[in-house]
Protein backbone atom coordinates (compact mmCIF):
# COMPACT_ATOMS: atom_id res chain seq x y z
CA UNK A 1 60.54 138.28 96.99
CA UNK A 2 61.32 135.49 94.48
CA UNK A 3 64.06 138.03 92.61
CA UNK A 4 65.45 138.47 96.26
CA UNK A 5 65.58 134.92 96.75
CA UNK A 6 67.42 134.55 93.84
CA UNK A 7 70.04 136.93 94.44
CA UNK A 8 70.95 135.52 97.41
CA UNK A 9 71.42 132.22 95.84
CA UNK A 10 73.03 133.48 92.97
CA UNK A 11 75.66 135.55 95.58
CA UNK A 12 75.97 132.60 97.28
CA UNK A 13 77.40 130.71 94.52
CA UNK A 14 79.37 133.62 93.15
CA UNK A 15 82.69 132.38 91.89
CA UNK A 16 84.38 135.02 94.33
CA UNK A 17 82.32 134.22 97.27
CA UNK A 18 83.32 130.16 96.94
CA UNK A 19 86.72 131.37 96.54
CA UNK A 20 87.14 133.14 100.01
CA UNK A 21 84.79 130.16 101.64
CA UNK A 22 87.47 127.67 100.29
CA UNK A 23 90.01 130.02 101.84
CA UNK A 24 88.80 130.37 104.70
CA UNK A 25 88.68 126.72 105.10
CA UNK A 26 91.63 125.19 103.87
CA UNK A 27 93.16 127.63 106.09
CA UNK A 28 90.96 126.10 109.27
CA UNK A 29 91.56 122.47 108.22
CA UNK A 30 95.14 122.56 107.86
CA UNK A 31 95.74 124.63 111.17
CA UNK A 32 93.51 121.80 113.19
CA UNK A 33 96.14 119.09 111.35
CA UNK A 34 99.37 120.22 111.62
CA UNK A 35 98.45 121.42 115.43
CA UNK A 36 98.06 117.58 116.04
CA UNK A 37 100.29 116.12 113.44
CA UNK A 38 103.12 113.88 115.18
CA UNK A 39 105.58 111.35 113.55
CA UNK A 40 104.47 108.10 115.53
CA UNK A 41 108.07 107.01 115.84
CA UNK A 42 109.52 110.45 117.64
CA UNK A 43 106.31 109.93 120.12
CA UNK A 44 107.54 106.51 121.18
CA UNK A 45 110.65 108.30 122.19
CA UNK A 46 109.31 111.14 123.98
CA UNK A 47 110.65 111.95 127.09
CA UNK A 48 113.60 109.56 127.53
CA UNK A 49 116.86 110.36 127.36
CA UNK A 50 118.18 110.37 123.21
CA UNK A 51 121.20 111.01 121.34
CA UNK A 52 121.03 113.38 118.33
CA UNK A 53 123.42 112.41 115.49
CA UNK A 54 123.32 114.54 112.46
CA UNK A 55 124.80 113.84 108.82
CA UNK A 56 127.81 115.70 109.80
CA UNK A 57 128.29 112.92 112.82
CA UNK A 58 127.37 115.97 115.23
CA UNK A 59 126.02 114.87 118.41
CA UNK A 60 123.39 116.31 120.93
CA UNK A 61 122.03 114.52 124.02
CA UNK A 62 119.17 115.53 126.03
CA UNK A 63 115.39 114.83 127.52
CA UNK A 64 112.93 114.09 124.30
CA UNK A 65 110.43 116.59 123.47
CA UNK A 66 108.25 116.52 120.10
CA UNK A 67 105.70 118.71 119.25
CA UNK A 68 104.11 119.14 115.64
CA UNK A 69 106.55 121.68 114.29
CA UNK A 70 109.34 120.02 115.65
CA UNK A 71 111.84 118.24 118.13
CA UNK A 72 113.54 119.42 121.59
CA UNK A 73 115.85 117.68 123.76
CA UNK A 74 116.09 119.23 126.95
CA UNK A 75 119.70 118.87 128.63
CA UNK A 76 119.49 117.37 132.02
CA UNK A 77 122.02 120.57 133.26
CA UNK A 78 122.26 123.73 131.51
CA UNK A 79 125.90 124.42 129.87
CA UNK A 80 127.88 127.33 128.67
CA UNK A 81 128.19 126.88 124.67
CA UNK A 82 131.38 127.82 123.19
CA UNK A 83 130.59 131.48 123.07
CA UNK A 84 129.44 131.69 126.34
CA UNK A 85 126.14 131.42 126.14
CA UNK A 86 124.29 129.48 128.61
CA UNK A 87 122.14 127.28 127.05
CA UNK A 88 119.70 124.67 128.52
CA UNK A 89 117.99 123.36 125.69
CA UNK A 90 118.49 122.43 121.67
CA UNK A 91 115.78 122.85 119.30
CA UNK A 92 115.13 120.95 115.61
CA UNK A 93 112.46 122.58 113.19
CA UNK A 94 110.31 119.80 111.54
CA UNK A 95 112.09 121.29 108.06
CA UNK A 96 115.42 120.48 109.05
CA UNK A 97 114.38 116.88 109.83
CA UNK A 98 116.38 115.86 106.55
CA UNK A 99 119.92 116.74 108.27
CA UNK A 100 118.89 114.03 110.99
CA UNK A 101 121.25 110.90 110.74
CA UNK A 102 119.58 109.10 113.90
CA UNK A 103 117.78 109.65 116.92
CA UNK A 104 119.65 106.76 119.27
CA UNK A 105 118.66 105.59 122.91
CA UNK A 106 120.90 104.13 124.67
CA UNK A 107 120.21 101.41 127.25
CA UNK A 108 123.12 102.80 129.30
CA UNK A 109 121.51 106.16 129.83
CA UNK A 110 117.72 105.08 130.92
CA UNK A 111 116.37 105.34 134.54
CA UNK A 112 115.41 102.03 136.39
CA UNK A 113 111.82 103.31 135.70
CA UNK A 114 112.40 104.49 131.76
CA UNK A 115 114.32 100.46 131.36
CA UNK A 116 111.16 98.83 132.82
CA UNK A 117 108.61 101.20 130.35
CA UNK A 118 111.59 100.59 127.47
CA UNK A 119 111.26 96.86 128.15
CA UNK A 120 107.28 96.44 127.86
CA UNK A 121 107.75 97.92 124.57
CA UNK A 122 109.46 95.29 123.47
CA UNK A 123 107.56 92.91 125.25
CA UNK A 124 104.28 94.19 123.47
CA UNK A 125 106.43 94.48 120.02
CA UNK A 126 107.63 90.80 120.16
CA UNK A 127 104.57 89.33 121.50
CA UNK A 128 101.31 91.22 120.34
CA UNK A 129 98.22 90.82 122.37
CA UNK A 130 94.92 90.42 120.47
CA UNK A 131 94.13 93.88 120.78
CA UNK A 132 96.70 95.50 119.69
CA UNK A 133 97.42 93.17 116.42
CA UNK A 134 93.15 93.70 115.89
CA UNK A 135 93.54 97.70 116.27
CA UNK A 136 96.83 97.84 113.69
CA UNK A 137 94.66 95.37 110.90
CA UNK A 138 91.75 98.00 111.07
CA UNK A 139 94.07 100.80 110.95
CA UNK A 140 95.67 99.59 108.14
CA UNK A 141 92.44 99.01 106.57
CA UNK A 142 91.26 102.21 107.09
CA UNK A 143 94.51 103.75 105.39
CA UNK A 144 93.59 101.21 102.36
CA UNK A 145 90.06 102.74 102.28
CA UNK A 146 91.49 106.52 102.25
CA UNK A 147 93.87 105.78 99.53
CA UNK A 148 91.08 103.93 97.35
CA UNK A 149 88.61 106.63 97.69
CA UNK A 150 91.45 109.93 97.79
CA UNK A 151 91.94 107.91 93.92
CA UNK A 152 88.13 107.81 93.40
CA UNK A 153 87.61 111.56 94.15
CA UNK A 154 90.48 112.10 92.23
CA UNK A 155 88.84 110.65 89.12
CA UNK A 156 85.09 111.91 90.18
CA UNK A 157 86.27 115.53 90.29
CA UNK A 158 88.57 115.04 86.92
CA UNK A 159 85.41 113.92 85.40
CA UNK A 160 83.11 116.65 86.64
CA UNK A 161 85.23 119.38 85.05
CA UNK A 162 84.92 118.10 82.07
CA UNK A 163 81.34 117.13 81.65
CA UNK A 164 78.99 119.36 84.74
CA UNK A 165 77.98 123.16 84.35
CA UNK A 166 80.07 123.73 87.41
CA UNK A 167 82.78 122.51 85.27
CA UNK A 168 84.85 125.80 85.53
CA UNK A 169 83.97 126.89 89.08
CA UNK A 170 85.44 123.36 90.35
CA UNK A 171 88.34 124.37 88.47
CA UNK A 172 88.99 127.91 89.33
CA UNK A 173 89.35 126.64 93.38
CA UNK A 174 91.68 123.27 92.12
CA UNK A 175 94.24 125.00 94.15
CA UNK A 176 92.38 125.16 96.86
CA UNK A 177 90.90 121.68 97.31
CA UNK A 178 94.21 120.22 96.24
CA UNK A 179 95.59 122.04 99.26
CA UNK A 180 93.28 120.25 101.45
CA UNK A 181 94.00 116.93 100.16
CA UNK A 182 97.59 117.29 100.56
CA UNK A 183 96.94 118.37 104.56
CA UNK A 184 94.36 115.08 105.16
CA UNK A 185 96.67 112.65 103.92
CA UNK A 186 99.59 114.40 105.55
CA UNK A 187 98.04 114.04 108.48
CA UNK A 188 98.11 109.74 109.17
CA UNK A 189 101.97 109.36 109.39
CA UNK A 190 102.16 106.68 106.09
CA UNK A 191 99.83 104.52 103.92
CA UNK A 192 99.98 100.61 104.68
CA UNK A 193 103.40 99.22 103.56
CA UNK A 194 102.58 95.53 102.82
CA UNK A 195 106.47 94.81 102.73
CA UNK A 196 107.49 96.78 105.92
CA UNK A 197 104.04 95.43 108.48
CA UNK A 198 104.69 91.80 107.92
CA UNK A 199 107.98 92.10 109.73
CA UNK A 200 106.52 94.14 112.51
CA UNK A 201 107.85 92.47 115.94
CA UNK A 202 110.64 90.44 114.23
CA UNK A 203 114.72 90.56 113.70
CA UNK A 204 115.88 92.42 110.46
CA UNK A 205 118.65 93.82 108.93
CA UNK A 206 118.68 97.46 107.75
CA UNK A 207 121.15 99.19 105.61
CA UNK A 208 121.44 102.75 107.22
CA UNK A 209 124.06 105.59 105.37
CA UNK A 210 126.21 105.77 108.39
CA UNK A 211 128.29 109.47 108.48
CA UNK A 212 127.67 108.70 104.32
CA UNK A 213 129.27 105.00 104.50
CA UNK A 214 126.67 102.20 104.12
CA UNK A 215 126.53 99.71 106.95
CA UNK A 216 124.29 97.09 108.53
CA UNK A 217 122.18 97.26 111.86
CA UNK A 218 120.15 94.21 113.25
CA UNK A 219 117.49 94.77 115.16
CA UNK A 220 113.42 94.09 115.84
CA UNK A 221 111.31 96.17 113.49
CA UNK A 222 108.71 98.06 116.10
CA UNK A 223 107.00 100.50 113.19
CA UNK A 224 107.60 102.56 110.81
CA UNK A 225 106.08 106.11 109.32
CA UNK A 226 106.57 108.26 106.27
CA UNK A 227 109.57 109.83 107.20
CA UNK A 228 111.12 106.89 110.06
CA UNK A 229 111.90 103.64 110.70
CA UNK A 230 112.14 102.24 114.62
CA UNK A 231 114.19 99.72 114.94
CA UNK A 232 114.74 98.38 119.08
CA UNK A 233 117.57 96.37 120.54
CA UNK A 234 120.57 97.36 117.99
CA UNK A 235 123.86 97.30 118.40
CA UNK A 236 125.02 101.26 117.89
CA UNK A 237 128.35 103.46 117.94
CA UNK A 238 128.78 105.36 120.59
CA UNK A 239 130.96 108.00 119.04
CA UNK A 240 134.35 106.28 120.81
CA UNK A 241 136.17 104.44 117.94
CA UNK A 242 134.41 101.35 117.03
CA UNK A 243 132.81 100.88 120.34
CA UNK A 244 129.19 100.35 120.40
CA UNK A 245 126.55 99.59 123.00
CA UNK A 246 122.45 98.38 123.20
CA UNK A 247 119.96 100.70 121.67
CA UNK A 248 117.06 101.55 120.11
CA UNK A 249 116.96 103.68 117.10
CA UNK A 250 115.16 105.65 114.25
CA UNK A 251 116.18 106.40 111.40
CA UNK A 252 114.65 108.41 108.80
CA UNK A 253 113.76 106.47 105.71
CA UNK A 254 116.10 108.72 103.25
CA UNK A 255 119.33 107.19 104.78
CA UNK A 256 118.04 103.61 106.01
CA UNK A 257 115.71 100.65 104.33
CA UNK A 258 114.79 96.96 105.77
CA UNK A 259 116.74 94.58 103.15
CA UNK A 260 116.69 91.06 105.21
CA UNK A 261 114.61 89.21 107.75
CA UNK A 262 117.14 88.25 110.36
CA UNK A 263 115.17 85.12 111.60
């Protein structure tokens, strides 16, 4: 019995065996993530009516959808394309999220209902209840926390390879744990950004690469995530000559940065 025993535990812990198990559920772990994982900004956007702009200065109007993998905006009619295809819908891939110049709603386009819903979010950006400024401070502390001990483990697990037994098993499934890493913190949208959360709720300026030509946009920082910033009540183009009209905006953080408080 005891020599039994001890095969089991030694198959257990077979380099090979660990290997699969680690496999197995980095695979699991990042399937659960990225089936939930969606930018916080797009969300606040869901389901109203938005203009895509692209880098080119390509635009695409339609009904907000977002899912995990990606972006659709559903047009309120379908349309023959210039092929001939009838088309009722335009789809972005979460990969091509780096051609994306803006994502732009325009006050002019909203329902009576989607104004009033539009207008408590600025209501609740502007003027915070105690709830909501509470729930963002422990968020942000909680982000603090999983930097601070991602860093720790980081260290721990450096150290362990160097100095424990298990030494070179921990470092024959490095690939494997990294992996995981990489999908937990990819899953909260951005670590606390001490420069960027003090200005939540207020006026700033924000240089934005504009069809490649830098320009400025003034409007009330709402929030912000890895990839974009949401900026409410700007002053946008509307694609006719220099005209522009009210919206709200995001901009991904490769083209645009806060430079100025505007107060």
């Amino acid at each position: 019995m005891p020599e039994t025993e001890n095969g089991i535990f030694t198959g257990l812990f077979n380099p090979v065996v660990i290997t699969i198990l680690f496999i197995v559920l980095t695979t699991f772990v990042g399937a659960f993530i990225k089936g939930r994982q969606k930018d916080k900004c797009l969300k606040a956007f869901r389901d109203f009516i938005v203009t895509l702009e692209d880098a080119s200065g390509k635009r695409i109007w339609g009904r907000l959808r977002v899912e995990a993998t990606g972006l659709e905006l559903q047009y309120t009619q379908p349309h023959d394309d210039a092929d001939g295809h009838l088309e009722s819908s335009y789809m972005l891939y979460k990969y091509e999220y780096g051609n994306i110049s803006a994502l732009v709603r325009f006050h002019d386009y909203l329902t009576e209902e989607n104004l009033k819903r539009r207008d408590a979010e600025l209501a609740k950006t502007y003027h915070p209840s105690w709830w909501r400024r509470s729930r963002r401070k422990l968020v942000n502390v909680f982000k603090t926390i999983r930097d601070s001990i991602m860093e720790v483990s980081n260290v721990l697990l450096s150290q362990a390879k160097k100095t424990t037994g298990a030494g070179g098993l921990l470092s024959t499934q490095d690939k494997y744990v990294s992996q995981m890493k990489n999908e937990v913190i990819g899953s909260v949208d951005t670590s606390y950004e001490p420069l960027l959360e003090k200005y939540i709720g207020h006026r700033v300026v924000t240089e934005f690469l504009h069809q490649e030509q830098p320009v400025e946009l003034v409007g009330v920082l709402k929030d912000y995530t890895a990839e974009f910033l949401e900026i409410l009540d700007v002053k946008y183009w509307t694609g006719n000559e220099d005209n522009r009209k009210k919206a709200d905006i995001i901009l991904p953080r490769k083209r645009a940065v806060v430079r100025h408080l505007a107060e």
